[in-house]
Protein backbone atom coordinates (compact mmCIF):
# COMPACT_ATOMS: atom_id res chain seq x y z
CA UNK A 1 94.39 -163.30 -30.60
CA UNK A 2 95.76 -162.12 -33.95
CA UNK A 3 96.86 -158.57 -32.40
CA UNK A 4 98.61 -160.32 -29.67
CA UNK A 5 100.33 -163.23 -32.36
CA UNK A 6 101.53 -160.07 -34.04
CA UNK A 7 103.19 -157.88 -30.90
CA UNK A 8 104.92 -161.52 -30.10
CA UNK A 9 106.66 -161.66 -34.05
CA UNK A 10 107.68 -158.00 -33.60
CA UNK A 11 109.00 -158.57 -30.22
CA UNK A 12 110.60 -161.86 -31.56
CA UNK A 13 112.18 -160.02 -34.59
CA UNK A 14 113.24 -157.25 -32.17
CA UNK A 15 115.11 -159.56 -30.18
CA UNK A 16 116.78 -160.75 -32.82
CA UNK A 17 117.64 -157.65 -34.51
CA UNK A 18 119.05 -157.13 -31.11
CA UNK A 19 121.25 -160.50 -30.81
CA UNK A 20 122.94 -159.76 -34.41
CA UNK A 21 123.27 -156.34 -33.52
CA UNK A 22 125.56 -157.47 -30.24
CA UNK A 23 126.87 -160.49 -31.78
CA UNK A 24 128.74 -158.97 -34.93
CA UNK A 25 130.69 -156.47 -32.75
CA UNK A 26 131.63 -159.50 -29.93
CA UNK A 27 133.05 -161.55 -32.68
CA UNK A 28 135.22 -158.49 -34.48
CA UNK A 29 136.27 -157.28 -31.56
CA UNK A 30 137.46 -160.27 -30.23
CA UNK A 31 139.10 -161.26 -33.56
CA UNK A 32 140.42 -157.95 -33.80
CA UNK A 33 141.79 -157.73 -30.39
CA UNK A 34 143.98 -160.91 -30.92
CA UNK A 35 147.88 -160.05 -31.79
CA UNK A 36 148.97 -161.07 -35.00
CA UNK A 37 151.93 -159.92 -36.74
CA UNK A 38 150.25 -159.42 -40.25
CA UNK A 39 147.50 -157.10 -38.85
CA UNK A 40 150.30 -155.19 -36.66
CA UNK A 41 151.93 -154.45 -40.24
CA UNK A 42 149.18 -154.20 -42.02
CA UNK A 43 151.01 -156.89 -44.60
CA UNK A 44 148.87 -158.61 -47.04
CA UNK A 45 147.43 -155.77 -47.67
CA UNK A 46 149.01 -155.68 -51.35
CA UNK A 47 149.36 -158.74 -53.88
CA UNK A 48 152.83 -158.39 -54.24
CA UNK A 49 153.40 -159.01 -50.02
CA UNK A 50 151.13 -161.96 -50.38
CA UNK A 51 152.59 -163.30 -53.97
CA UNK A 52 156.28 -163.25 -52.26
CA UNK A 53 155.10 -165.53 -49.09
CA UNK A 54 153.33 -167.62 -51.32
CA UNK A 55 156.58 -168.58 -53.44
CA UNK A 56 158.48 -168.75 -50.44
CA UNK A 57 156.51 -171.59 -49.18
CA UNK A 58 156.43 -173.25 -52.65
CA UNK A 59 160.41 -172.98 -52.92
CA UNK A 60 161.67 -176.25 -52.29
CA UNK A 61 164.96 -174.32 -51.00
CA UNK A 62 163.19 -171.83 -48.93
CA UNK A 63 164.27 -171.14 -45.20
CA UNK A 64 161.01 -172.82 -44.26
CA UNK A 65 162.35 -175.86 -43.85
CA UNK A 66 159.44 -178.10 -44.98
CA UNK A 67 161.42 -178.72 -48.93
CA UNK A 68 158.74 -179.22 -50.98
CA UNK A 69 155.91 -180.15 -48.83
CA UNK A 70 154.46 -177.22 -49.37
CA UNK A 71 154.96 -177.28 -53.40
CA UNK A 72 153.37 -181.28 -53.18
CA UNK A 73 150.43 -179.94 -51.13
CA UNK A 74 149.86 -177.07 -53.43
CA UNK A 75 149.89 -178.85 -56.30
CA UNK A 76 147.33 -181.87 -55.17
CA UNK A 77 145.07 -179.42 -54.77
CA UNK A 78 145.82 -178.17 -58.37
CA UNK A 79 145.19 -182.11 -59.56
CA UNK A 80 141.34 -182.43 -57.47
CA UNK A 81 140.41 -180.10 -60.33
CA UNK A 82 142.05 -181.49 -62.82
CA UNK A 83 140.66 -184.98 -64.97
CA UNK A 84 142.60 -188.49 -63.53
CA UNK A 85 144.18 -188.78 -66.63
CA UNK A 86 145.41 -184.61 -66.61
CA UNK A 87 146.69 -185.30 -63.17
CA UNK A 88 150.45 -182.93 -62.57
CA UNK A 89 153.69 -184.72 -60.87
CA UNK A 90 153.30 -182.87 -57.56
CA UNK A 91 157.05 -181.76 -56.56
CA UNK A 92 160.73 -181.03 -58.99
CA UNK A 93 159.61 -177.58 -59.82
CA UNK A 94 161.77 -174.67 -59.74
CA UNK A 95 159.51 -170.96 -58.52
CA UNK A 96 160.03 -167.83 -60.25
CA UNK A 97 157.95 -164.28 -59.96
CA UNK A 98 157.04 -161.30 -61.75
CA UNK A 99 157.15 -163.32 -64.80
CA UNK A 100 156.30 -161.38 -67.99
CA UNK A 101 154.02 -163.82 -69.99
CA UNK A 102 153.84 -161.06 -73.21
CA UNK A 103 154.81 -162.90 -76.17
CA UNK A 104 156.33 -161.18 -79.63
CA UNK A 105 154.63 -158.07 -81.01
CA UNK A 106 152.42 -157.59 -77.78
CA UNK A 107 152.30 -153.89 -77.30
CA UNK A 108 151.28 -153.96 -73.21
CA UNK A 109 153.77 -156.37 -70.95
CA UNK A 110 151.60 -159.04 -68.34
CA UNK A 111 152.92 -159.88 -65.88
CA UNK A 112 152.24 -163.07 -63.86
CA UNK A 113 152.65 -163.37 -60.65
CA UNK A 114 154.61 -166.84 -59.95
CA UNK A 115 155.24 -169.52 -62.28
CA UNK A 116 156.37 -172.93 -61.26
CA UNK A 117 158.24 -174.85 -64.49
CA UNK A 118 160.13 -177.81 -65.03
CA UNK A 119 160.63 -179.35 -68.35
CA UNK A 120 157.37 -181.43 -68.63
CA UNK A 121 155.31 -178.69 -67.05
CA UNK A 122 154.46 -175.12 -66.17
CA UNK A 123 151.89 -173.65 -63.70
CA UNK A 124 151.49 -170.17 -63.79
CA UNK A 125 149.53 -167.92 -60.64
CA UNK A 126 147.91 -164.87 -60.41
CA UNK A 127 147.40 -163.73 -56.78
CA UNK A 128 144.71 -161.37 -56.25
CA UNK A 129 142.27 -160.39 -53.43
CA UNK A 130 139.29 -162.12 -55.14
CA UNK A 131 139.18 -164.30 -57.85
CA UNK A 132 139.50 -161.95 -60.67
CA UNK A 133 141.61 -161.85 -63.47
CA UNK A 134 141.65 -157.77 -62.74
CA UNK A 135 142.63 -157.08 -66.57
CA UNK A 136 145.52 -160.24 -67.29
CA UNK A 137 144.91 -162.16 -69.85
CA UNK A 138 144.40 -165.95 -69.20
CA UNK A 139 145.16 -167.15 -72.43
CA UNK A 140 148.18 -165.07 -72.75
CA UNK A 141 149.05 -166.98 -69.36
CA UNK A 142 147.98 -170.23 -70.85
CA UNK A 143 150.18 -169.81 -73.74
CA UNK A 144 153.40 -168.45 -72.24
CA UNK A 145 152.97 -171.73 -69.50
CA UNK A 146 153.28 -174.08 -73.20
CA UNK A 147 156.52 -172.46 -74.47
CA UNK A 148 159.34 -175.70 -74.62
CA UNK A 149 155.81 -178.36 -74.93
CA UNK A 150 155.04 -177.87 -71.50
CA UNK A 151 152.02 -178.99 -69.99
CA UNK A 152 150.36 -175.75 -69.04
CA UNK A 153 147.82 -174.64 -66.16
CA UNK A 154 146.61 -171.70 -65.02
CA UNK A 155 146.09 -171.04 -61.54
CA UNK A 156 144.04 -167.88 -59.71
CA UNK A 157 144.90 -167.97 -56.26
CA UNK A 158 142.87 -165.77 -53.94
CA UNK A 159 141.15 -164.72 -50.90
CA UNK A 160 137.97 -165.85 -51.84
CA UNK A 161 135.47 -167.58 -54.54
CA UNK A 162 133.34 -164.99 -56.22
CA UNK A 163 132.62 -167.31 -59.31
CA UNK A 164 130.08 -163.65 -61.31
CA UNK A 165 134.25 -162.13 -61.85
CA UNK A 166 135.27 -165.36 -63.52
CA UNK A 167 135.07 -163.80 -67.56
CA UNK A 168 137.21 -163.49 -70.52
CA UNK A 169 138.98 -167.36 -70.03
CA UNK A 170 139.36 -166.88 -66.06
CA UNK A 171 136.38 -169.05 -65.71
CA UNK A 172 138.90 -171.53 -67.33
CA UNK A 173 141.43 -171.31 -64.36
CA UNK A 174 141.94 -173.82 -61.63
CA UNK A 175 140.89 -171.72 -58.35
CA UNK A 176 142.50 -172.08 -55.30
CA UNK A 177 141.97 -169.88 -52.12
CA UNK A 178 144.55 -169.19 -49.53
CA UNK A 179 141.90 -171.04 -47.01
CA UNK A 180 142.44 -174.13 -49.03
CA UNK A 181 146.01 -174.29 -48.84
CA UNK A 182 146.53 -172.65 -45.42
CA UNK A 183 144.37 -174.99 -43.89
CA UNK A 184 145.77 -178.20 -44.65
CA UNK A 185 149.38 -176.57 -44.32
CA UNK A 186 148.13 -175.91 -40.64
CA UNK A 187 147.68 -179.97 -40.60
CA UNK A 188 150.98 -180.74 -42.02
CA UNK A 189 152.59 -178.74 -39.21
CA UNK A 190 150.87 -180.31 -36.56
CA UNK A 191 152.06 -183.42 -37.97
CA UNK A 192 155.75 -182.52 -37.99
CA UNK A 193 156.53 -182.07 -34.14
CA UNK A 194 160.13 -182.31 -34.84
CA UNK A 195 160.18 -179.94 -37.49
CA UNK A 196 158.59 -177.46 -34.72
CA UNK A 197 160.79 -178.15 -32.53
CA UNK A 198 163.97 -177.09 -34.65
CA UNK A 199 161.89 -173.99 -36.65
CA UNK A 200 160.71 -172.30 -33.85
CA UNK A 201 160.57 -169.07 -35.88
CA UNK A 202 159.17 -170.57 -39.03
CA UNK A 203 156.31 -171.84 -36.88
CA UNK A 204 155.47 -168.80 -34.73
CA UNK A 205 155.17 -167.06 -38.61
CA UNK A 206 153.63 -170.05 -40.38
CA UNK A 207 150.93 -170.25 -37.45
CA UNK A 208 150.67 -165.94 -37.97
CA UNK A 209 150.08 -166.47 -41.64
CA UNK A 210 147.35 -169.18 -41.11
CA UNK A 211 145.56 -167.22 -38.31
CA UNK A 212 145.04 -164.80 -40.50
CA UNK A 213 144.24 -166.06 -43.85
CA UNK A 214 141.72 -168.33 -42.77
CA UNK A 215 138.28 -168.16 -41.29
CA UNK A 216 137.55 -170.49 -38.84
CA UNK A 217 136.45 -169.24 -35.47
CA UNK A 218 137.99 -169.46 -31.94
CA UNK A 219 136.57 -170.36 -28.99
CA UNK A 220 135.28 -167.76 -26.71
CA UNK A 221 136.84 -166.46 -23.48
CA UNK A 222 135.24 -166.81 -20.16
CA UNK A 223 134.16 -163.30 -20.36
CA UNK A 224 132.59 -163.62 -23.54
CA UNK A 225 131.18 -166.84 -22.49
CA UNK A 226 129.08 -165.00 -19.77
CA UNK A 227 128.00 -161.43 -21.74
CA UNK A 228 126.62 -164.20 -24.97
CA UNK A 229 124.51 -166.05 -22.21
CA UNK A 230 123.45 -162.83 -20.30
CA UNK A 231 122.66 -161.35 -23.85
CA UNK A 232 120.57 -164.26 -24.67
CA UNK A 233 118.49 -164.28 -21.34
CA UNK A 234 118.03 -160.44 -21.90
CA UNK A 235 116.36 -160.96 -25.44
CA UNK A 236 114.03 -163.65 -24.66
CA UNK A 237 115.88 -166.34 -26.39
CA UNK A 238 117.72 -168.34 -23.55
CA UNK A 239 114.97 -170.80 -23.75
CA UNK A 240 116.82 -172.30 -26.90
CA UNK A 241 119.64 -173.92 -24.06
CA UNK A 242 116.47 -175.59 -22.87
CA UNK A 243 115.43 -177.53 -25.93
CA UNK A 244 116.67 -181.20 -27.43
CA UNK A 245 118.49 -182.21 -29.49
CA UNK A 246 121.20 -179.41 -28.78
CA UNK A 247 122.51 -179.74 -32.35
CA UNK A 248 118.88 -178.96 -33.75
CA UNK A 249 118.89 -176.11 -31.23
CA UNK A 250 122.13 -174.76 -32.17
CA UNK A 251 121.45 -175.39 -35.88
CA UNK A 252 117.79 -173.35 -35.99
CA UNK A 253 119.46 -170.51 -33.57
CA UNK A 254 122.16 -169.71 -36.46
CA UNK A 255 119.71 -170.09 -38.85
CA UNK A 256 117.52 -167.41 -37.73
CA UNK A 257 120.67 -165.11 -36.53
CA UNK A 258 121.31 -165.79 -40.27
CA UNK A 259 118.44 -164.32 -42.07
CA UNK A 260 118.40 -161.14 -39.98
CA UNK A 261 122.30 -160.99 -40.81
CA UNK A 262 121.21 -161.14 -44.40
CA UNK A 263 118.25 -158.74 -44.04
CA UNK A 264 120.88 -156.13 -41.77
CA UNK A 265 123.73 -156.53 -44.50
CA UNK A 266 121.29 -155.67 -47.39
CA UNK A 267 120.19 -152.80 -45.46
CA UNK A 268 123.40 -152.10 -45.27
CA UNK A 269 124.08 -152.15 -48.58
CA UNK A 270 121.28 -150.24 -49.50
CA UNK A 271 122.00 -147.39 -47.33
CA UNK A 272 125.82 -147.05 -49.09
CA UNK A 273 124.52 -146.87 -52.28
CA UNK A 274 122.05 -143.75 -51.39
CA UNK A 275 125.28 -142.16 -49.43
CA UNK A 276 126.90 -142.56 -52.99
CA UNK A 277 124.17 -141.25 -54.63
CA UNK A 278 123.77 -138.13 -52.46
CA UNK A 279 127.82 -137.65 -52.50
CA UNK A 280 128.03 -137.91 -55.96
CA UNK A 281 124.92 -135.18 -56.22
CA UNK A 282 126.25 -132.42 -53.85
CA UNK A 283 129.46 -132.98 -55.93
CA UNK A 284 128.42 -132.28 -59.34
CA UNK A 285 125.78 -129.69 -58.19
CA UNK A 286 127.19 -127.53 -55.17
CA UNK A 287 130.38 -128.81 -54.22
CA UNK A 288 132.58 -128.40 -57.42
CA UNK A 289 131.26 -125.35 -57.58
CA UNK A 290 132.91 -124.05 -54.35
CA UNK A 291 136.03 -125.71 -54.59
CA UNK A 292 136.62 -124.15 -57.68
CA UNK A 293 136.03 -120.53 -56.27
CA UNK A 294 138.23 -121.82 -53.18
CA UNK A 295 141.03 -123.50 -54.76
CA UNK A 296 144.13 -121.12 -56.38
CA UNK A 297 144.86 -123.79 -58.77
CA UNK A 298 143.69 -126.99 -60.44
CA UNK A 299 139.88 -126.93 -60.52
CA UNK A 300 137.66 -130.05 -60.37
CA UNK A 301 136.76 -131.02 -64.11
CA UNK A 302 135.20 -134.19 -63.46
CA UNK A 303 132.93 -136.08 -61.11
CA UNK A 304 133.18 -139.46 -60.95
CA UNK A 305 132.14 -142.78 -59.46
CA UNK A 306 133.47 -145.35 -61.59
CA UNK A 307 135.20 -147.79 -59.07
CA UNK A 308 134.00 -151.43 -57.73
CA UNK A 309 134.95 -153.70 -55.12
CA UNK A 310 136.75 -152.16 -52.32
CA UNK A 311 137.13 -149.02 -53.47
CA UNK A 312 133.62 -148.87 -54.66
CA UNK A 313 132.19 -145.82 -52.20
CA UNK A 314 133.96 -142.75 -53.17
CA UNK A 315 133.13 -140.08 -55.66
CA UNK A 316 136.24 -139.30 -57.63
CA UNK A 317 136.86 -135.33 -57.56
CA UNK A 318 139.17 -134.97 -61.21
CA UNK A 319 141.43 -132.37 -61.27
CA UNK A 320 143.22 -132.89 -64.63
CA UNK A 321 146.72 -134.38 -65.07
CA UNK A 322 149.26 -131.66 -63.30
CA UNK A 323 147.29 -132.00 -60.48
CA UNK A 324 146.40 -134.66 -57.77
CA UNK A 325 142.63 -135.71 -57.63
CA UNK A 326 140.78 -135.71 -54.55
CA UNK A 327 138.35 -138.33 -53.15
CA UNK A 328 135.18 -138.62 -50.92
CA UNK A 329 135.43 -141.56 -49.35
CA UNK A 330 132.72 -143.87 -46.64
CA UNK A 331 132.38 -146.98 -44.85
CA UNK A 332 134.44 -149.69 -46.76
CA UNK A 333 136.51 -147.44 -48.76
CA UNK A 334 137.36 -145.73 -46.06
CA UNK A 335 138.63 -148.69 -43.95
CA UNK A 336 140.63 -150.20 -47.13
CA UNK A 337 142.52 -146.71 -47.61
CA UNK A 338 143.03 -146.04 -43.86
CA UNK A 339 144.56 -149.10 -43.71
CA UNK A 340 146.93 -148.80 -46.89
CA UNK A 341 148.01 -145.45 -46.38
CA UNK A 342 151.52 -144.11 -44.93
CA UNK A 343 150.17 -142.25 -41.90
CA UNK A 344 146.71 -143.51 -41.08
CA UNK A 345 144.70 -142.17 -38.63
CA UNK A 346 144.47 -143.59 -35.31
CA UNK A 347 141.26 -144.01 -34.05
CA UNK A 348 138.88 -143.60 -37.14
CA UNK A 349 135.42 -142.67 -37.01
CA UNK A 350 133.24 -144.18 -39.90
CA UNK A 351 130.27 -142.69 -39.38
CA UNK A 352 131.94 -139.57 -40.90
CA UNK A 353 132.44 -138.46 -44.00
CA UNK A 354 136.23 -139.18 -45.12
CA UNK A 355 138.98 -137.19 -47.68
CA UNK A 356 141.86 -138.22 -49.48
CA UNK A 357 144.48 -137.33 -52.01
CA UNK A 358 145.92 -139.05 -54.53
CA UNK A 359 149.75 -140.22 -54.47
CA UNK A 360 152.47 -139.34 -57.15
CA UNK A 361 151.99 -142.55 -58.53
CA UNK A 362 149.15 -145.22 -59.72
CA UNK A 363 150.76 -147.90 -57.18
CA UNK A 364 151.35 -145.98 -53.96
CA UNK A 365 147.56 -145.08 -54.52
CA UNK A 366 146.60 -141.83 -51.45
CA UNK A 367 149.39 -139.96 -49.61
CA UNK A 368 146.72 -138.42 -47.46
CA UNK A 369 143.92 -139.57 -45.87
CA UNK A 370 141.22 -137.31 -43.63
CA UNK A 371 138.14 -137.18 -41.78
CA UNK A 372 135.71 -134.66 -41.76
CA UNK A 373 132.96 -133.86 -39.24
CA UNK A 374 130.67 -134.64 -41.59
CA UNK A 375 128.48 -137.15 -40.58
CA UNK A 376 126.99 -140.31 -42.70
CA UNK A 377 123.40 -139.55 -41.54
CA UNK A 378 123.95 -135.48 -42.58
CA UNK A 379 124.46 -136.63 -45.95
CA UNK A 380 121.56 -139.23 -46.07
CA UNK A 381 119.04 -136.15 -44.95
CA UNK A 382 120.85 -133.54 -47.63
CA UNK A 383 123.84 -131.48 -46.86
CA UNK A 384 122.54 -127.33 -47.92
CA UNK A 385 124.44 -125.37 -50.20
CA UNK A 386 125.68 -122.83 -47.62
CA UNK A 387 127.69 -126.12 -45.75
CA UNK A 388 131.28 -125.54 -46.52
CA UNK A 389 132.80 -128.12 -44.46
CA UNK A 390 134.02 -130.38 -46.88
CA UNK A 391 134.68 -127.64 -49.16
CA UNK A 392 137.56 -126.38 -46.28
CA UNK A 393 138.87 -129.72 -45.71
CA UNK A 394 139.65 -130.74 -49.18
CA UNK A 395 141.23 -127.29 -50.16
CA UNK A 396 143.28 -128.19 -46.91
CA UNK A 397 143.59 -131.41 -47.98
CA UNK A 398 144.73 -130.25 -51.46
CA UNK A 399 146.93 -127.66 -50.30
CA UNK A 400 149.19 -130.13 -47.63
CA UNK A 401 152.54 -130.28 -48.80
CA UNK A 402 153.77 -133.54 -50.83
């Protein structure tokens, strides 16, 4: 009884390993197959794009047409963080950008991203993926917002909450993420049927903006419909359509889909920091070594792996200051450079091992961007010292004319 209460948990588990397996590519595909202007682009992709949309809407003048419903909403959601009696007049402010917030004597300028002033007030924002202050200084912010006796607050506005970043005074900072804002500028559209009907352009790229800046799902097609149910009968778990109440059905279903999901994405996780590991090792030990026979000039001095976030899996290959340094690059990294890059490749594979080069300058980041046929799991099981295909790519790489 015990041998066959086991063989039903690992057929159970299977099956679910299964479902989240299926289920996470029918919900990016579909999400990814969906037109949208700022994915076409690939804006958004850089602060700046984002920052310049973002005082658009709050400019009371802007060619949006709303005046400053955009500025009131923003602001409200400025005052549900802020004590009743702390509360800011919601509309009357002028926008500016690119604001330099350094005061006398400071030897490094900071810039701020938008600052809305009148004479009572000043808010200033920094826009940023996540909410980080990513090296400003908050009360450098704080203080520049006070100049004239201004009330002063300090906004981050991001993409999402991830409170462990919040140090050094951002932890201070009223948080806002474009979700909060988008969303309930999505409901003051709907409400505004006239104002559709005369903006017809402002709402196709209002509706654009909000698509993709916020989370919430779609409903499935027909098709998809029919391949989720014929998945679920294939697994062993169509009997949940059976059971009552529905909602407790539903509920337990993404529960369990959950904790897989969790148990996959750590997994996941897991297996980029040993690719890191093992990139970083061939690096130091084999592969500096023959890129340094191999290239005529410019030899790799250092190895590093010093970056976070996004750009967090790729082993730095420094190559001094006269000339560009090269990066190996996987999974995430890869995707983020791909994507920011002037000539990206079309139809990336990221179970390979990927190359780039850096730009002539700190804010264009890569001017080149390649894949290898290197593959992930080669690396995980130890590339030999006698492999020289990443060796020949990046003196290609380094070689390719500027």
């Amino acid at each position: 009884m015990l041998r066959t209460n086991s063989l039903r948990s690992v057929h159970a588990h299977r099956a679910m390993d299964e479902i989240v397996a299926a289920l996470v590519p029918s919900m990016t595909t579909s999400l990814a197959a969906r037109f949208n202007l700022f994915r076409v682009m690939h804006h958004g992709t850089h602060e700046k794009q984002l920052s310049n949309i973002f005082a658009w809407l709050l400019d009371a003048e802007g060619t949006h047409g709303l005046g400053e419903a955009f500025q009131e909403l923003f602001v409200s959601q400025i005052n549900h963080q802020l004590p009743d009696d702390k509360h800011l007049h919601t509309t009357g402010y002028t926008v500016a950008q690119e604001v330099d917030t350094s005061g006398v004597g400071d030897r490094v300028r900071d810039i701020a991203d938008i600052v809305l002033s009148d004479s009572k007030a000043s808010i200033v924002i920094e826009n940023f993926e996540s909410s980080d202050g990513h090296g400003h200084n908050y009360f450098r912010y704080l203080a520049h917002g006070a100049l004239g006796d201004r009330r002063s607050v300090v906004v981050l506005l991001c993409v999402r909450r991830e409170p462990y970043r919040l140090t050094d005074g951002w932890e201070k900072a009223i948080l806002i993420t474009y979700s909060d804002v988008l969303e309930l500028l999505a409901q003051l559209v709907k409400g505004e049927p006239a104002w559709s009907t005369t903006h017809p352009e402002q709402l196709f790229f209002l509706s654009q903006l909000i698509d993709n800046f916020t989370e919430s799902p779609r409903a499935m097609s027909h098709v998809e419909q029919v391949a989720f149910v014929s998945m679920m009968c294939q697994t062993g778990e169509s009997r949940r359509f059976g059971q009552r109440p529905q909602e407790r059905a539903a509920q337990e279903f993404a529960d369990e889909v959950a904790r897989h999901a969790r148990q996959r994405f750590a997994d996941g996780r897991q297996a980029l920091g040993s690719l890191k590991r093992a990139l970083k090792s061939y690096a130091q030990h084999t592969l500096s070594a023959q890129l340094n026979l191999a290239l005529p000039e410019g030899p790799i001095v250092e190895v590093s792996t010093g970056f976070v976030g996004r750009w967090e899996w790729c082993v730095m290959l420094g190559r001094g200051a006269e000339y560009p340094d090269l990066f190996i690059e996987f999974g995430p990294t890869a995707v983020v450079e791909n994507d920011r890059v002037r000539d990206p490749l079309g139809a990336p594979d990221y179970s390979k091992v990927f190359i780039t080069r850096r730009a002539a300058t700190v804010a264009e980041g890569i001017d080149l961007i390649a894949q290898t046929d290197v593959g992930l799991e080669e690396v995980l099981g130890g590339l030999s010292s006698d492999d020289y295909r990443l060796r020949d790519a990046l003196v290609a790489l380094a070689a390719a004319p500027r």
